[in-house]
PDB file of N, CA and C in Angstrom:
ATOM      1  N   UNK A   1       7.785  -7.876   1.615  1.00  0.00           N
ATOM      2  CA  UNK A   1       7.446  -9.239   1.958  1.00  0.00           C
ATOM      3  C   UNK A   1       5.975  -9.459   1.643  1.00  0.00           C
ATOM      4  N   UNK A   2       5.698 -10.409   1.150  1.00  0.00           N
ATOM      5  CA  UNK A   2       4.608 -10.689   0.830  1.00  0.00           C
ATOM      6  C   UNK A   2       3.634 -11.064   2.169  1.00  0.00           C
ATOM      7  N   UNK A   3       2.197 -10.532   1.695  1.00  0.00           N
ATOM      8  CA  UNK A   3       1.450 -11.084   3.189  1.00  0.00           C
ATOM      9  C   UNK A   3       1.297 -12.671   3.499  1.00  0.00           C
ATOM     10  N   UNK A   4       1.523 -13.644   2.258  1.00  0.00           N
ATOM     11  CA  UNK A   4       0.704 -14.672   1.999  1.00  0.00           C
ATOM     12  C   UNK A   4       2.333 -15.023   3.431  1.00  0.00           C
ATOM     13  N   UNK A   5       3.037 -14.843   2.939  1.00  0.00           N
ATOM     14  CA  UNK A   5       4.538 -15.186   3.588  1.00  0.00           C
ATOM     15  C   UNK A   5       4.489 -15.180   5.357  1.00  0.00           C
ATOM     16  N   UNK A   6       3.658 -14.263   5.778  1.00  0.00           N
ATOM     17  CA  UNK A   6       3.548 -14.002   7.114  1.00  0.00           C
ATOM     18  C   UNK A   6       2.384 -14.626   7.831  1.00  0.00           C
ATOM     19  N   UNK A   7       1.354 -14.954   7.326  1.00  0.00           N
ATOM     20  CA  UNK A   7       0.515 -15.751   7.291  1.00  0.00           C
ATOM     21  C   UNK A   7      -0.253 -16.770   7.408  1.00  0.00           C
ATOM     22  N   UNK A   8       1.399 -17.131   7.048  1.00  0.00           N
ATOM     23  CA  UNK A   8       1.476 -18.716   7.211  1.00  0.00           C
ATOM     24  C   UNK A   8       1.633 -19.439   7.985  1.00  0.00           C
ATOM     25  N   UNK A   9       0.921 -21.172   8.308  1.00  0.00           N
ATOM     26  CA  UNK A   9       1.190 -21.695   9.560  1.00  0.00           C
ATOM     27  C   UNK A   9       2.062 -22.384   9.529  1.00  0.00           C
ATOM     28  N   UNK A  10       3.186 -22.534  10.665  1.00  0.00           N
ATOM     29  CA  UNK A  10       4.325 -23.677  10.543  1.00  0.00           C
ATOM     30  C   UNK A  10       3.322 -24.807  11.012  1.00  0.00           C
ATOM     31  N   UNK A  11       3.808 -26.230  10.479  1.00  0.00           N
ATOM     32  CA  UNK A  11       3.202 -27.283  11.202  1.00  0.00           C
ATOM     33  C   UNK A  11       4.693 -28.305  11.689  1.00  0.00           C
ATOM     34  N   UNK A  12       4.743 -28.194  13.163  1.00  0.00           N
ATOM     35  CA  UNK A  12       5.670 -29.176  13.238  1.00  0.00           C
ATOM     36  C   UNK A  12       5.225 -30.432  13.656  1.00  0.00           C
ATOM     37  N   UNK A  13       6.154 -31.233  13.216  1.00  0.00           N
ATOM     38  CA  UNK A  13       5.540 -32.804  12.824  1.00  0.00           C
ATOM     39  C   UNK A  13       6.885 -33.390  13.467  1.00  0.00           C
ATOM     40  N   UNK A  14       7.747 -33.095  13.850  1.00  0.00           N
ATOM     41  CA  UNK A  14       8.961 -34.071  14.555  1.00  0.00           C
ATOM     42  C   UNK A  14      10.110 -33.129  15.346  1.00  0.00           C
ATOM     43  N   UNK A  15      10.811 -33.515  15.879  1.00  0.00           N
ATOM     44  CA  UNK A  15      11.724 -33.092  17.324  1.00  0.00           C
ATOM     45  C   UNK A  15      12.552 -32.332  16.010  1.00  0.00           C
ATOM     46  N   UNK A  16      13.434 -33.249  14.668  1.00  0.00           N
ATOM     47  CA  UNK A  16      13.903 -32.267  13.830  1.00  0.00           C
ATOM     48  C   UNK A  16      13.511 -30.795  13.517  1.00  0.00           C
ATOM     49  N   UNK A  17      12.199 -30.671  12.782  1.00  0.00           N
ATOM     50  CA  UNK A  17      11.349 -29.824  12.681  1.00  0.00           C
ATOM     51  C   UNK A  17      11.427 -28.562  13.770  1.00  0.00           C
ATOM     52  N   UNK A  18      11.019 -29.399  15.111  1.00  0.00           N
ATOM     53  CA  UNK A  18      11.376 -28.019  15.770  1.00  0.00           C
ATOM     54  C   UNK A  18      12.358 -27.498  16.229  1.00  0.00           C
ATOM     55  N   UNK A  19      13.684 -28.483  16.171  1.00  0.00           N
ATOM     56  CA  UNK A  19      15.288 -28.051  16.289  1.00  0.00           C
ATOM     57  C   UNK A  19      15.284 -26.936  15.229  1.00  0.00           C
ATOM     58  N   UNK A  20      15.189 -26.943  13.974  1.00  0.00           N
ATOM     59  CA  UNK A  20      15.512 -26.338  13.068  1.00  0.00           C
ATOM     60  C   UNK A  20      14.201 -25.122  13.345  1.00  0.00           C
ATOM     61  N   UNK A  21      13.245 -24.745  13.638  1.00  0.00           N
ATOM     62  CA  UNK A  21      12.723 -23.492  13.701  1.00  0.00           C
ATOM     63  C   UNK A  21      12.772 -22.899  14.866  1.00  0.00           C
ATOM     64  N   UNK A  22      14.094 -23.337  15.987  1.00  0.00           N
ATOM     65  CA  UNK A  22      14.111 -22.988  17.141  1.00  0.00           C
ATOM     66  C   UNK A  22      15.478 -22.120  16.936  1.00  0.00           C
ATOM     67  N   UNK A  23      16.547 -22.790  16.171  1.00  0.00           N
ATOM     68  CA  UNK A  23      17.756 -22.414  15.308  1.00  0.00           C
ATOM     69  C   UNK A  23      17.307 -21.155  14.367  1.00  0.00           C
ATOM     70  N   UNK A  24      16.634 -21.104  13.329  1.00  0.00           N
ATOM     71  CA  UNK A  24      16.157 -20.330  12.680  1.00  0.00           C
ATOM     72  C   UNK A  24      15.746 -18.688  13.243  1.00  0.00           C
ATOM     73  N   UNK A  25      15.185 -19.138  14.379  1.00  0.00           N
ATOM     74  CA  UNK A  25      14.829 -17.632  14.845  1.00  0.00           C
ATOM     75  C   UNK A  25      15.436 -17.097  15.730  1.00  0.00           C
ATOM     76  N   UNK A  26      16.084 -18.584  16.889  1.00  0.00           N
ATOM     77  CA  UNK A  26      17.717 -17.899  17.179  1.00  0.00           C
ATOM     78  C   UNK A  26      18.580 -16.459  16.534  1.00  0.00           C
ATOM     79  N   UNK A  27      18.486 -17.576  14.828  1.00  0.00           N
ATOM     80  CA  UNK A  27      20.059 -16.803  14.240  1.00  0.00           C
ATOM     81  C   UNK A  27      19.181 -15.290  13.635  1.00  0.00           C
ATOM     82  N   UNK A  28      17.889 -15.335  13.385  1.00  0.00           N
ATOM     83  CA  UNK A  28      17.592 -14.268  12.762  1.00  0.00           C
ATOM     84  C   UNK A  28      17.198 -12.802  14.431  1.00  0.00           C
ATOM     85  N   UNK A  29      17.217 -13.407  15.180  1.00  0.00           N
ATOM     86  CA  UNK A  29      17.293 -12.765  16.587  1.00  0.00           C
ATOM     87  C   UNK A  29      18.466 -11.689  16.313  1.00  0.00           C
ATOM     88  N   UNK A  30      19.304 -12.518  16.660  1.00  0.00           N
ATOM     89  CA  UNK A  30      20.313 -11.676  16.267  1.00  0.00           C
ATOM     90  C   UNK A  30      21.014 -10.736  15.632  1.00  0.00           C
ATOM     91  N   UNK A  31      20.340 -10.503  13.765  1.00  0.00           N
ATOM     92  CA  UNK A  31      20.819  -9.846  12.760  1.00  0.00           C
ATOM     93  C   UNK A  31      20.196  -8.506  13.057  1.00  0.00           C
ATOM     94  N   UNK A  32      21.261  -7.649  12.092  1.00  0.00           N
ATOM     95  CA  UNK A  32      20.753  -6.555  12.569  1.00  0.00           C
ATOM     96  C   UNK A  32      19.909  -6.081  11.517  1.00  0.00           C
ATOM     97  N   UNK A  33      18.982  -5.190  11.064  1.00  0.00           N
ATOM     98  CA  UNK A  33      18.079  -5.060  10.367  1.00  0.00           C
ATOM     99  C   UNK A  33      18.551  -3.810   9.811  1.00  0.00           C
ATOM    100  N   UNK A  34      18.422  -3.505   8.470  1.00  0.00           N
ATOM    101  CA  UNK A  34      18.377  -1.904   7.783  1.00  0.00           C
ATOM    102  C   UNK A  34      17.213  -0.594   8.111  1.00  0.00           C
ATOM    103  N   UNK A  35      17.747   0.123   8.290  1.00  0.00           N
ATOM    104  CA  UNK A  35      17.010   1.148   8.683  1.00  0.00           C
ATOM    105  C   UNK A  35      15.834   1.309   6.879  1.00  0.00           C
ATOM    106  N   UNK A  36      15.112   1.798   7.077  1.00  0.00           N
ATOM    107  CA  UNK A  36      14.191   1.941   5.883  1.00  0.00           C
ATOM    108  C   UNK A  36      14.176   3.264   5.751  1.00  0.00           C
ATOM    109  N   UNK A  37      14.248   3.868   4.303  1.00  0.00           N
ATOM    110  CA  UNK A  37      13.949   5.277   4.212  1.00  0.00           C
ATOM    111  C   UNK A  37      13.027   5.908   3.119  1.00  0.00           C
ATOM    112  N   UNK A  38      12.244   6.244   3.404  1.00  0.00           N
ATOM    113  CA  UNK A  38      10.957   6.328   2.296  1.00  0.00           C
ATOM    114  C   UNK A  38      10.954   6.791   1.362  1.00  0.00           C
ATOM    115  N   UNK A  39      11.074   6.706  -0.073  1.00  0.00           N
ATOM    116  CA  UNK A  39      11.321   7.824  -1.101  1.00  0.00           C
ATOM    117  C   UNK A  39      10.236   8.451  -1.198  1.00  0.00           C
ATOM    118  N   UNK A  40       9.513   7.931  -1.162  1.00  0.00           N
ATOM    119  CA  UNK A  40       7.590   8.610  -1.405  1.00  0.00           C
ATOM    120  C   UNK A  40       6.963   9.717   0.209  1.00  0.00           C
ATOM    121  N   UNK A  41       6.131  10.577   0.059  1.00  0.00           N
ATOM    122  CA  UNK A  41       5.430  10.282   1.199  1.00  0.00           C
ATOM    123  C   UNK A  41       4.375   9.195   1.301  1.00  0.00           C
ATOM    124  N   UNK A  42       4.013   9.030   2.271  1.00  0.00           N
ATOM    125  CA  UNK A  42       2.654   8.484   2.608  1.00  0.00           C
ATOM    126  C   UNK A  42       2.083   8.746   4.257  1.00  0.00           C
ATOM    127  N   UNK A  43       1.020   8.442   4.033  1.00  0.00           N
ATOM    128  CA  UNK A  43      -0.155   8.426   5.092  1.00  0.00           C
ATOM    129  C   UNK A  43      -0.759   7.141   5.841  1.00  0.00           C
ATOM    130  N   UNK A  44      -0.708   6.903   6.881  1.00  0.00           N
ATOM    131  CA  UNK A  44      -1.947   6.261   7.526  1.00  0.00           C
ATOM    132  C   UNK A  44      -3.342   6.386   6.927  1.00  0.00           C
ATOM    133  N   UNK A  45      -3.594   4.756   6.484  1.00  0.00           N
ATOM    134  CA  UNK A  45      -4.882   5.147   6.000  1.00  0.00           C
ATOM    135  C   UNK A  45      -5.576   4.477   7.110  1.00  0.00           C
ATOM    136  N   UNK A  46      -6.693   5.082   7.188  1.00  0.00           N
ATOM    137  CA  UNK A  46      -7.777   5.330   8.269  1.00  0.00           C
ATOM    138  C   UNK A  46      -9.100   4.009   8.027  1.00  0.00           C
ATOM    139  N   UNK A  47      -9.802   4.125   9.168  1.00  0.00           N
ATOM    140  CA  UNK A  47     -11.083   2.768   8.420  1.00  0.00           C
ATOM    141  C   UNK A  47     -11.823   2.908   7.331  1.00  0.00           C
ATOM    142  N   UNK A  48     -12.217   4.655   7.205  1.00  0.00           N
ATOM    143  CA  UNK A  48     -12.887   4.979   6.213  1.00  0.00           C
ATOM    144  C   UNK A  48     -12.300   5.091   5.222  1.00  0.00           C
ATOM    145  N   UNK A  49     -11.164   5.244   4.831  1.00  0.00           N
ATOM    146  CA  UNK A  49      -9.857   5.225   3.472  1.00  0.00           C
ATOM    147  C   UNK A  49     -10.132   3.861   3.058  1.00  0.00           C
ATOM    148  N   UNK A  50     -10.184   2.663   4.151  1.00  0.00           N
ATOM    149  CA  UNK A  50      -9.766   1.850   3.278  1.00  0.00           C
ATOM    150  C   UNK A  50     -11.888   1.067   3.167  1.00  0.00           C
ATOM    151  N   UNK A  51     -12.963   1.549   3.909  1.00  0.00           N
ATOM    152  CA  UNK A  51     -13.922   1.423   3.219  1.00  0.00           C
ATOM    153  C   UNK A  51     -14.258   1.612   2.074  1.00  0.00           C
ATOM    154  N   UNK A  52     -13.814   3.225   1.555  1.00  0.00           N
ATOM    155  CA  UNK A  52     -14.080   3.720  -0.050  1.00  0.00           C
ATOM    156  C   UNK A  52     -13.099   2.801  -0.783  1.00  0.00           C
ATOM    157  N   UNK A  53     -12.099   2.218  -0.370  1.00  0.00           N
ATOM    158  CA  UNK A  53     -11.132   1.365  -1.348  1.00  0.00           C
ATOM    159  C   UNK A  53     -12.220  -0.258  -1.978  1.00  0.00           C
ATOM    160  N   UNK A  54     -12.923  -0.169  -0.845  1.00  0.00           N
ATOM    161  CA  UNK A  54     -13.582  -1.417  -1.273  1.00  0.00           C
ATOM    162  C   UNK A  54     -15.321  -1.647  -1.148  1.00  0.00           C
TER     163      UNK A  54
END
């Protein structure tokens, strides 16, 4: 998922608006999610990992 995606602000602007993002997270409440399985290793990168990155 992209970060820009999570990020983002809803703006509700009418009673529709928030029917439908009240519905929305209802139905996604519910689903069940896939377990994830890593092909790679990886690590926690640390404050200083991601200082030298930048």
């Amino acid at each position: 998922m992209a970060t820009k995606s999570i990020l983002k602000n809803i703006v509700i602007k009418n009673k529709k608006s928030c029917c439908s993002l009240i519905n929305a997270l209802e139905t996604a409440k519910g689903k069940i999610r896939k377990e994830v399985v890593f092909s790679r290793d990886y690590r926690t990168a640390t404050e200083d990992d991601i200082d030298k990155i930048f």
